[in-house]
C-alpha atoms as a PDB file:
ATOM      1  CA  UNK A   1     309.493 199.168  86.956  1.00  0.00           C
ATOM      2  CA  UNK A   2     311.601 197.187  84.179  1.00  0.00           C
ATOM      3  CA  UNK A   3     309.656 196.306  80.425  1.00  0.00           C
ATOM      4  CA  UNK A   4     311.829 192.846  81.411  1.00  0.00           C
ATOM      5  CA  UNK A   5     310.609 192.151  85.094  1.00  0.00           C
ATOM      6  CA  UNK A   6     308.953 188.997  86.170  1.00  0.00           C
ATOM      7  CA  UNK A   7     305.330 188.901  84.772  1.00  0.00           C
ATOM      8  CA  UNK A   8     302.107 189.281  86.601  1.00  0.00           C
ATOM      9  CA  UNK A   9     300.332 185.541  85.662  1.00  0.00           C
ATOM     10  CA  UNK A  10     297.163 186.618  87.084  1.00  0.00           C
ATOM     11  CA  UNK A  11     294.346 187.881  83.843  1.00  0.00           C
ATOM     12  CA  UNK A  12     292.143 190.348  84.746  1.00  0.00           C
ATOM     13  CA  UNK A  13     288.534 189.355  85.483  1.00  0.00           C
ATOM     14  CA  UNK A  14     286.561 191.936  83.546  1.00  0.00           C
ATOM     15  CA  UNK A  15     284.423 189.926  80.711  1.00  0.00           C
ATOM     16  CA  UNK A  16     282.676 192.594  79.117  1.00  0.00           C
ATOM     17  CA  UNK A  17     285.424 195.123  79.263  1.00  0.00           C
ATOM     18  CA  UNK A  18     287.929 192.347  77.461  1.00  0.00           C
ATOM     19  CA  UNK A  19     285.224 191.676  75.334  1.00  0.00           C
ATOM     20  CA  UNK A  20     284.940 194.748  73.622  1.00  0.00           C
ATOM     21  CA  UNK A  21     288.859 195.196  73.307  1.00  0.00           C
ATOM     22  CA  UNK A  22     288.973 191.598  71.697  1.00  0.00           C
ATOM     23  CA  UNK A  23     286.344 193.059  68.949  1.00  0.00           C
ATOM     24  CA  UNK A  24     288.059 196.482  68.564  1.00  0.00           C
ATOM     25  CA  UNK A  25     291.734 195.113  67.813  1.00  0.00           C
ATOM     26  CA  UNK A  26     290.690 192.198  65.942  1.00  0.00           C
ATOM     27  CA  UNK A  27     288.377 194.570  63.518  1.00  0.00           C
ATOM     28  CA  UNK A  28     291.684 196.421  63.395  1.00  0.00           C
ATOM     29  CA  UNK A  29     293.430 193.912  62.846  1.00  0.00           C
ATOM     30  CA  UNK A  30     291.283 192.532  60.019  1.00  0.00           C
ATOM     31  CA  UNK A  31     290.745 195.904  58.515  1.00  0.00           C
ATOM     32  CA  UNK A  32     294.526 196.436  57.841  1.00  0.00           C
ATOM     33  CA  UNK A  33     294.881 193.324  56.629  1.00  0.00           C
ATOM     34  CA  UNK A  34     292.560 194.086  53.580  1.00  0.00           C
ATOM     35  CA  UNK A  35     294.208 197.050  53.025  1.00  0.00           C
ATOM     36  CA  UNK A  36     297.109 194.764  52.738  1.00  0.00           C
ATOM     37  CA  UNK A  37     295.957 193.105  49.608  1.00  0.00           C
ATOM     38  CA  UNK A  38     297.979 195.391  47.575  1.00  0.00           C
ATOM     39  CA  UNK A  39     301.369 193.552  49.540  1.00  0.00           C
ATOM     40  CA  UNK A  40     300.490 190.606  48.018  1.00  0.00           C
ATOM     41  CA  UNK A  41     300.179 192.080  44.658  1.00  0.00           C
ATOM     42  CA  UNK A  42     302.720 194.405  43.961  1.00  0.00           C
ATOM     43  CA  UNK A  43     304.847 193.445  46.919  1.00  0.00           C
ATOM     44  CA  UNK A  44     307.815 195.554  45.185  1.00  0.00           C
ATOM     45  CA  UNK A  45     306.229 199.062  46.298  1.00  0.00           C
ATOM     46  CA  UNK A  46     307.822 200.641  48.950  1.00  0.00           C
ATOM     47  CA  UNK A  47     304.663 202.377  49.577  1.00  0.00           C
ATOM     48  CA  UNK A  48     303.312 198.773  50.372  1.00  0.00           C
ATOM     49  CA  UNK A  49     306.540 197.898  52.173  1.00  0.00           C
ATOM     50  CA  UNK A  50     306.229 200.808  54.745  1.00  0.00           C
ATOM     51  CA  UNK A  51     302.713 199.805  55.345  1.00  0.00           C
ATOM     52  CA  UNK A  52     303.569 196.474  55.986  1.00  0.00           C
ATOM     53  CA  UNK A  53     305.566 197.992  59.262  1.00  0.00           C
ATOM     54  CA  UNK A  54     303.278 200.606  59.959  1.00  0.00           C
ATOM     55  CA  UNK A  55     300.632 198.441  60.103  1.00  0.00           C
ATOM     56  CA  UNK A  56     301.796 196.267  62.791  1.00  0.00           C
ATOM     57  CA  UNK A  57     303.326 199.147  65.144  1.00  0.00           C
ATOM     58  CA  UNK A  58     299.730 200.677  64.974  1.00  0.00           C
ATOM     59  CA  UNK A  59     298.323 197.394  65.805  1.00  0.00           C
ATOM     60  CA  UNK A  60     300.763 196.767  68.738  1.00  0.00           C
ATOM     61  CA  UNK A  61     299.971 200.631  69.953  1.00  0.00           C
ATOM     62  CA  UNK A  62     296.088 200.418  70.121  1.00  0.00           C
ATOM     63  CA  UNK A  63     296.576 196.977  72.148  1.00  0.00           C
ATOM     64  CA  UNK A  64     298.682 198.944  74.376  1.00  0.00           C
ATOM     65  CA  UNK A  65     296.293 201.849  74.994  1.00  0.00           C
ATOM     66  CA  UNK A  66     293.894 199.186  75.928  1.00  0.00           C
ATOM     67  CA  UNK A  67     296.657 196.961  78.508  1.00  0.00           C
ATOM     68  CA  UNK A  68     296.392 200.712  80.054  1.00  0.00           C
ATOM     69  CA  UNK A  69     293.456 201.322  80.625  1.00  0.00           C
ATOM     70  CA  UNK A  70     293.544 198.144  82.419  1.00  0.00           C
ATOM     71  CA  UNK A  71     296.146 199.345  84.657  1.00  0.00           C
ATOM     72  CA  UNK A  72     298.217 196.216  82.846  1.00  0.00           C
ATOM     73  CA  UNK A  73     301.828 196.420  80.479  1.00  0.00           C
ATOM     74  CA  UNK A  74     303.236 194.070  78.078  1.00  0.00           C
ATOM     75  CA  UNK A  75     305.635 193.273  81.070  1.00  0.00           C
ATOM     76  CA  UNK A  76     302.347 191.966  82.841  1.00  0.00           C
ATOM     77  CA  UNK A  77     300.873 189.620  79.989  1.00  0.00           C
ATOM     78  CA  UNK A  78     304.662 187.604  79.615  1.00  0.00           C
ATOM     79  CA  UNK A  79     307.230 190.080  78.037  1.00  0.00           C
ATOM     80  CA  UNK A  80     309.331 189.474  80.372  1.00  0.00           C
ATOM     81  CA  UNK A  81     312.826 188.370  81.398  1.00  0.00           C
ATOM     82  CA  UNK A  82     312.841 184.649  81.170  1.00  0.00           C
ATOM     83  CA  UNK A  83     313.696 182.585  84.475  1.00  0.00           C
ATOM     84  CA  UNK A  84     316.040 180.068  82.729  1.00  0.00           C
ATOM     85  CA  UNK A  85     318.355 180.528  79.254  1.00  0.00           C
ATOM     86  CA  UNK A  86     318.172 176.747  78.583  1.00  0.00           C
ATOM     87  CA  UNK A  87     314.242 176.065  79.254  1.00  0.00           C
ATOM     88  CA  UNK A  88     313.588 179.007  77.041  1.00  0.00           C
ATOM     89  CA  UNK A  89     316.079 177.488  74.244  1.00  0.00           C
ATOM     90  CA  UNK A  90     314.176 174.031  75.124  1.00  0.00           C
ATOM     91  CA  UNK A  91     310.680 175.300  74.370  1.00  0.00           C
ATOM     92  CA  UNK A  92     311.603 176.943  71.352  1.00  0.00           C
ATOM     93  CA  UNK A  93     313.651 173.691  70.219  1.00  0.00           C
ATOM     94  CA  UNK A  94     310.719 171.911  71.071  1.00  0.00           C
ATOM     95  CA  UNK A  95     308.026 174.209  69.106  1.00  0.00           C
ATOM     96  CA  UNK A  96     309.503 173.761  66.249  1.00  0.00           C
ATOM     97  CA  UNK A  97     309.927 170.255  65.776  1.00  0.00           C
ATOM     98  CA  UNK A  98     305.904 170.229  67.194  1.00  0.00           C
ATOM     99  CA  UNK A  99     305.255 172.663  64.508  1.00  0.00           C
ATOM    100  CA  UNK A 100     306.918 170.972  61.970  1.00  0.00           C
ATOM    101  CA  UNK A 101     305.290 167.752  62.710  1.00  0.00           C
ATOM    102  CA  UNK A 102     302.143 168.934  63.340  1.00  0.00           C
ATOM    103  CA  UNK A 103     301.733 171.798  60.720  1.00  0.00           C
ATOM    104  CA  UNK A 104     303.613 169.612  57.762  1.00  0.00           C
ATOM    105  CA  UNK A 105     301.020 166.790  58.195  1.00  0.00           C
ATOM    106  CA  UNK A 106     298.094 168.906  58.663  1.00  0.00           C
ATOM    107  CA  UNK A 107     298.860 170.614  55.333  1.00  0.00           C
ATOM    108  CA  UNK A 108     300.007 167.327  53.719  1.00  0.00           C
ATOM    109  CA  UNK A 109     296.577 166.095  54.342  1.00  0.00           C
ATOM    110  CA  UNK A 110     294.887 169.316  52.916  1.00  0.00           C
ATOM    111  CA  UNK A 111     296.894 169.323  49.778  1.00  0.00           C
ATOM    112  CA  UNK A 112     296.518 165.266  49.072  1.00  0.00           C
ATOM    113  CA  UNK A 113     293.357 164.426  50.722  1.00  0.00           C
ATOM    114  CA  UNK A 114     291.505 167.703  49.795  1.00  0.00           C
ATOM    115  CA  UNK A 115     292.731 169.254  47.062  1.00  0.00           C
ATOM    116  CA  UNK A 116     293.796 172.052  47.915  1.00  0.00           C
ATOM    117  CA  UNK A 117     296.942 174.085  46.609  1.00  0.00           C
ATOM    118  CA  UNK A 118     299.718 174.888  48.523  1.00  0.00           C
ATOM    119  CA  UNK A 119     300.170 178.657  49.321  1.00  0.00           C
ATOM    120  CA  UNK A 120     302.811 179.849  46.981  1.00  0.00           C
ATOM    121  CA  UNK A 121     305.061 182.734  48.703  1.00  0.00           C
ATOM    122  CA  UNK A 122     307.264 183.231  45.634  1.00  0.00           C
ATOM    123  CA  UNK A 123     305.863 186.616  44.386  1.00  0.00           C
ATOM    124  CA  UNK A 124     306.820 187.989  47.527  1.00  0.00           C
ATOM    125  CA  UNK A 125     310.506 187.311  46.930  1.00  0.00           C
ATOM    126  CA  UNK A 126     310.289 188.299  43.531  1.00  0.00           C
ATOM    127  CA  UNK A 127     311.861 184.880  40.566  1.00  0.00           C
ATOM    128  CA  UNK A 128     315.122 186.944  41.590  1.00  0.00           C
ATOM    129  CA  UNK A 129     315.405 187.850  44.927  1.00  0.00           C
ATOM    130  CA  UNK A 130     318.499 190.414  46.132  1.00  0.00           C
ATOM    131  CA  UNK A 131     320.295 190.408  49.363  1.00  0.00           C
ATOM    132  CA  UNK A 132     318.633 193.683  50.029  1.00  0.00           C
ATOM    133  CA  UNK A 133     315.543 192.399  49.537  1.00  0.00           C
ATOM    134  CA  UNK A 134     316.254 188.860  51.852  1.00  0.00           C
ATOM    135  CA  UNK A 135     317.511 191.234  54.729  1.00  0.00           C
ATOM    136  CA  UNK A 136     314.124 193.363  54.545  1.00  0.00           C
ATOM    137  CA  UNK A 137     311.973 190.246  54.974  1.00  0.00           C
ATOM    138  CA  UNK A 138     314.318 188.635  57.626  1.00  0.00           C
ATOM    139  CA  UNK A 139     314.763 191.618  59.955  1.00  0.00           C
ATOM    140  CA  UNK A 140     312.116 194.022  60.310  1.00  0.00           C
ATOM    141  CA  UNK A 141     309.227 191.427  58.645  1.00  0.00           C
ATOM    142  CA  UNK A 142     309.943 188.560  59.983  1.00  0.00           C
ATOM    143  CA  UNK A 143     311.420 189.452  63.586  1.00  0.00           C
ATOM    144  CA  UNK A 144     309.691 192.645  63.701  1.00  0.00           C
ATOM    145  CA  UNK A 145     306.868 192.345  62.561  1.00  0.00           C
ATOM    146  CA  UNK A 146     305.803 188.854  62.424  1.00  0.00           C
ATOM    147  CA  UNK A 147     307.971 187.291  65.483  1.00  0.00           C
ATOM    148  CA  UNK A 148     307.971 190.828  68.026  1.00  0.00           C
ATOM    149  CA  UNK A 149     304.368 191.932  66.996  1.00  0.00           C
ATOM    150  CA  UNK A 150     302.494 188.774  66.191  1.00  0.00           C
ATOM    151  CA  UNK A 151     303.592 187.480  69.453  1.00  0.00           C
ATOM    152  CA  UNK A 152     302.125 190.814  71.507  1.00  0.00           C
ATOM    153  CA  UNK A 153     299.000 190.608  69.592  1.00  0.00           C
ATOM    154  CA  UNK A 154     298.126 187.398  69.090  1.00  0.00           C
ATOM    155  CA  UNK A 155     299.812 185.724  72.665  1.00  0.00           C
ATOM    156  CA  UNK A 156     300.154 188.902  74.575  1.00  0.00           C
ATOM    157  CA  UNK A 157     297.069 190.427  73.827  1.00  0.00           C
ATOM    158  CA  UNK A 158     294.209 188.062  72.262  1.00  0.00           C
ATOM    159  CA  UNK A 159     295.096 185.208  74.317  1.00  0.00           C
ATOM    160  CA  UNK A 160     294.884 186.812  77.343  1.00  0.00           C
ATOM    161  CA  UNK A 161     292.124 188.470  76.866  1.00  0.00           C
ATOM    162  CA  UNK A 162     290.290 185.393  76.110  1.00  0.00           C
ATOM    163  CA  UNK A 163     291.519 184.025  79.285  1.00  0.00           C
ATOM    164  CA  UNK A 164     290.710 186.804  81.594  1.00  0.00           C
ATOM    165  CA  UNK A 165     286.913 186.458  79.781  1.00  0.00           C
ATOM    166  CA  UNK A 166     286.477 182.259  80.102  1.00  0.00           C
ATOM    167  CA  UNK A 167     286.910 180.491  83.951  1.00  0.00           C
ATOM    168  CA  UNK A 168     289.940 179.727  84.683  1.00  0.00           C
ATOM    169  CA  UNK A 169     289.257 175.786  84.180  1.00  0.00           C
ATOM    170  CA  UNK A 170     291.364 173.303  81.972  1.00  0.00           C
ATOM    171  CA  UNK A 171     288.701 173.773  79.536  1.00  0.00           C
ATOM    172  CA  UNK A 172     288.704 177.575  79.425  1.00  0.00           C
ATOM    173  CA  UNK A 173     292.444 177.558  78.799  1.00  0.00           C
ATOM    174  CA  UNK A 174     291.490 175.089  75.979  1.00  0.00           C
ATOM    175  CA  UNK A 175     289.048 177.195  74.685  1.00  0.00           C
ATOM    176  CA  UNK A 176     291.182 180.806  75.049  1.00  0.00           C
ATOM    177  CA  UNK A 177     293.689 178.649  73.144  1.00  0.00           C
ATOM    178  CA  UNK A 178     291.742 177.604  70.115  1.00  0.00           C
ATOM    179  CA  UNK A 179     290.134 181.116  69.820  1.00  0.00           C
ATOM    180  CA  UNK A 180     293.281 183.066  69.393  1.00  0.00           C
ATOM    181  CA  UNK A 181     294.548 180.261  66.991  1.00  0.00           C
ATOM    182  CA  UNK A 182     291.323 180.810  65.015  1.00  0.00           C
ATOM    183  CA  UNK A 183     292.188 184.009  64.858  1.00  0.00           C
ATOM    184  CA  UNK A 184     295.583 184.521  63.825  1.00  0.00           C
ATOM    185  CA  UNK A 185     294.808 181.126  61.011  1.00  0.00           C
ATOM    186  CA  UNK A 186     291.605 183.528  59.577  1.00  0.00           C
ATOM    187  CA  UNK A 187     294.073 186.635  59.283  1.00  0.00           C
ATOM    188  CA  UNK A 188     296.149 184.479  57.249  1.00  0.00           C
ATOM    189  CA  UNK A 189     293.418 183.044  54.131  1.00  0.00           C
ATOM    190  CA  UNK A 190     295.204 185.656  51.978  1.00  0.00           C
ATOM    191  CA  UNK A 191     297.856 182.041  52.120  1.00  0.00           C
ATOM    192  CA  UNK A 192     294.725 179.982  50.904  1.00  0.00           C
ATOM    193  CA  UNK A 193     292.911 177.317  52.949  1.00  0.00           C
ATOM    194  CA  UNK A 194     296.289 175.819  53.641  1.00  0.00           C
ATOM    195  CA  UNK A 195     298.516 178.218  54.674  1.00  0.00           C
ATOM    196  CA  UNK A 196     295.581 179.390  56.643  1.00  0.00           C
ATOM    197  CA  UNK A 197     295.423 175.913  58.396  1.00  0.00           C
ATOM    198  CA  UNK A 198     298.836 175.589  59.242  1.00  0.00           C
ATOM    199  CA  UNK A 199     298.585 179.360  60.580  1.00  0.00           C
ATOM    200  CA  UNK A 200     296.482 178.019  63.000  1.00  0.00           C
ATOM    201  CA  UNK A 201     298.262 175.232  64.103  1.00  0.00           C
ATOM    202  CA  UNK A 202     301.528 177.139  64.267  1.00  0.00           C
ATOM    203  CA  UNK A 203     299.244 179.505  66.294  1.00  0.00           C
ATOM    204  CA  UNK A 204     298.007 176.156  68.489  1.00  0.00           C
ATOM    205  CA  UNK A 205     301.770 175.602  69.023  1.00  0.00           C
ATOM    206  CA  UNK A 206     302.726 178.948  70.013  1.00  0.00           C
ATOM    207  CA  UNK A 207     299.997 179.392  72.564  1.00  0.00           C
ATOM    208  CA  UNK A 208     300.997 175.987  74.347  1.00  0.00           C
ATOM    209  CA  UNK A 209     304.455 177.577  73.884  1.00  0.00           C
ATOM    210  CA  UNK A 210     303.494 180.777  76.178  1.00  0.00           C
ATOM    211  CA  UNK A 211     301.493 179.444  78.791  1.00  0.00           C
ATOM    212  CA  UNK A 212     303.647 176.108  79.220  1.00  0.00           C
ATOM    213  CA  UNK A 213     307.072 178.498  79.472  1.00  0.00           C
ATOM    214  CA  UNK A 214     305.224 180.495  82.400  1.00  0.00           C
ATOM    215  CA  UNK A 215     303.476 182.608  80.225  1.00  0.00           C
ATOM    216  CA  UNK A 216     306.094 183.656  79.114  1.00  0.00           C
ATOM    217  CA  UNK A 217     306.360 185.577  75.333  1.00  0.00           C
ATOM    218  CA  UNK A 218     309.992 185.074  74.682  1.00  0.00           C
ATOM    219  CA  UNK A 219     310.088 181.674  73.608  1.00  0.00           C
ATOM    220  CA  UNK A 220     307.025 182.112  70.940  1.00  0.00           C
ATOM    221  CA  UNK A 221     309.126 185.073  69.837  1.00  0.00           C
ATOM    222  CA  UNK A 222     312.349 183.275  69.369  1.00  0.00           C
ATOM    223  CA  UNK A 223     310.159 180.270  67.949  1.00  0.00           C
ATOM    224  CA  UNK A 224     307.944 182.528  65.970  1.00  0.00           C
ATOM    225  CA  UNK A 225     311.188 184.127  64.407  1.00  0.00           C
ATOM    226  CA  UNK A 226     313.306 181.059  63.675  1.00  0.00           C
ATOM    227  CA  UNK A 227     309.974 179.323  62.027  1.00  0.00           C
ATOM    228  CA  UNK A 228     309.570 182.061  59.487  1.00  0.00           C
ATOM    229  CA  UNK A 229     313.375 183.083  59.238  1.00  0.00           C
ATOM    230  CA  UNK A 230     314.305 179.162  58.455  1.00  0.00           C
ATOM    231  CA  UNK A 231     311.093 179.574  55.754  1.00  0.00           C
ATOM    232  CA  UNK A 232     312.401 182.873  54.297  1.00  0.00           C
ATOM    233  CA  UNK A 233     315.840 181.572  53.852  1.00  0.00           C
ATOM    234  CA  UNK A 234     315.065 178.269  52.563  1.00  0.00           C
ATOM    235  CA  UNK A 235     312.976 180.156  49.594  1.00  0.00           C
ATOM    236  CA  UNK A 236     315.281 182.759  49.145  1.00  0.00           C
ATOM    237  CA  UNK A 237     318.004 180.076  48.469  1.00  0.00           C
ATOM    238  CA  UNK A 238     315.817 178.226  46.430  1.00  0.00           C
ATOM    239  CA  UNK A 239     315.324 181.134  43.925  1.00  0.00           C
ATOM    240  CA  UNK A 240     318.694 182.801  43.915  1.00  0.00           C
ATOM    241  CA  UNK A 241     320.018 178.975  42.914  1.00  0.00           C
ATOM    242  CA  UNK A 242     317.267 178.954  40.645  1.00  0.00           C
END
């Protein structure tokens, strides 16, 4: 059977059993991510740089082991071949204007209304970023890491294990939604309350994103990837122009 065949849209009905998977990978998942302090310390290491990668593919492995045991495959929770080129291209056009909109004036509102500071993402491009150093965040960071495993774990994985554990009502979509959004916003506070915010909204988006695309993870990839690649690049120009 093909990784890119049509997907299986059906969650499993197994509360208990997604439960416990849900708690396992996100204890993971917040376990590496203290151990990831260092990253935003002395992002310069390569030790730190490595783990940064590692981190993710052992992430995306133990949420395999459990898709498994399941009898289930990443080809069965959406990573799969995409019916049409131009709806994909449309939902991830879409996405990020929704993002924009939505995520700009949620942290807008923050930052004015409560006080609090914008997350600052210099230090990880260094005051003088290098080309080698750009192409390191923008290909295996941000589309490996961030767009290809974010999108498995967070969409692929939490999200439908949230929905194979709530009815499958409007509001139990609603609810599997917010969760995983809740989530992947809490795994980012190392951002501040802000960038931890707009995590979650981002997270809202690309959610909506997978479901309304036919549940689908190649849009939120391609969104995921050009949201943070258009970031990286727009602070790595910044810098080098000083």
């Amino acid at each position: 059977m093909s990784l890119l065949s049509d997907p299986d849209p059906s969650p499993p009905r197994d509360p208990l059993r997604l439960g416990l998977q849900v708690l396992v990978v996100a204890l993971a998942t917040l376990v590496s991510d203290i151990l990831l302090v260092p990253f935003h310390l002395a992002p310069e290491s390569w030790i730190v740089r490595v783990y940064v990668l590692v981190r993710m593919v052992a992430l995306v492995a133990l949420a395999t082991l459990f898709l498994r045991s399941g009898g289930e495959s990443w080809r069965s929770v959406g990573f799969a071949r995409p019916n049409r080129l131009r709806w994909l291209l449309a939902w991830v056009f879409g996405g990020y204007l929704a993002t924009a909109l939505v995520a700009g004036t949620v942290g807008a509102v923050l930052v004015r209304q409560g006080g609090f500071p914008m997350p600052n993402p210099e230090r990880a491009l260094h005051a003088h970023p290098g080309l080698l150093q750009y192409l390191y965040w923008i290909v295996p960071v941000t589309w490996g890491a961030a767009a290809f495993g974010e999108e498995l774990l967070f969409r692929g994985f939490f999200l439908t294990r949230f929905l194979g554990m709530l009815p499958p009502a409007r509001w139990g979509v609603i609810l599997a939604v917010v969760m995983q959004a809740a989530i992947f916003g809490l795994l980012h506070l190392y951002q501040g309350v802000v960038g931890a915010a707009m995590a979650g909204v981002i997270g809202l988006v690309l959610a909506c994103v997978y479901l309304l695309s036919g549940r689908n993870l190649w849009a939120g990839i391609l969104l995921h990837g050009t949201i943070d690649s258009i970031s990286v690049t727009v602070l790595y120009l910044r810098l080098a122009n000083g």
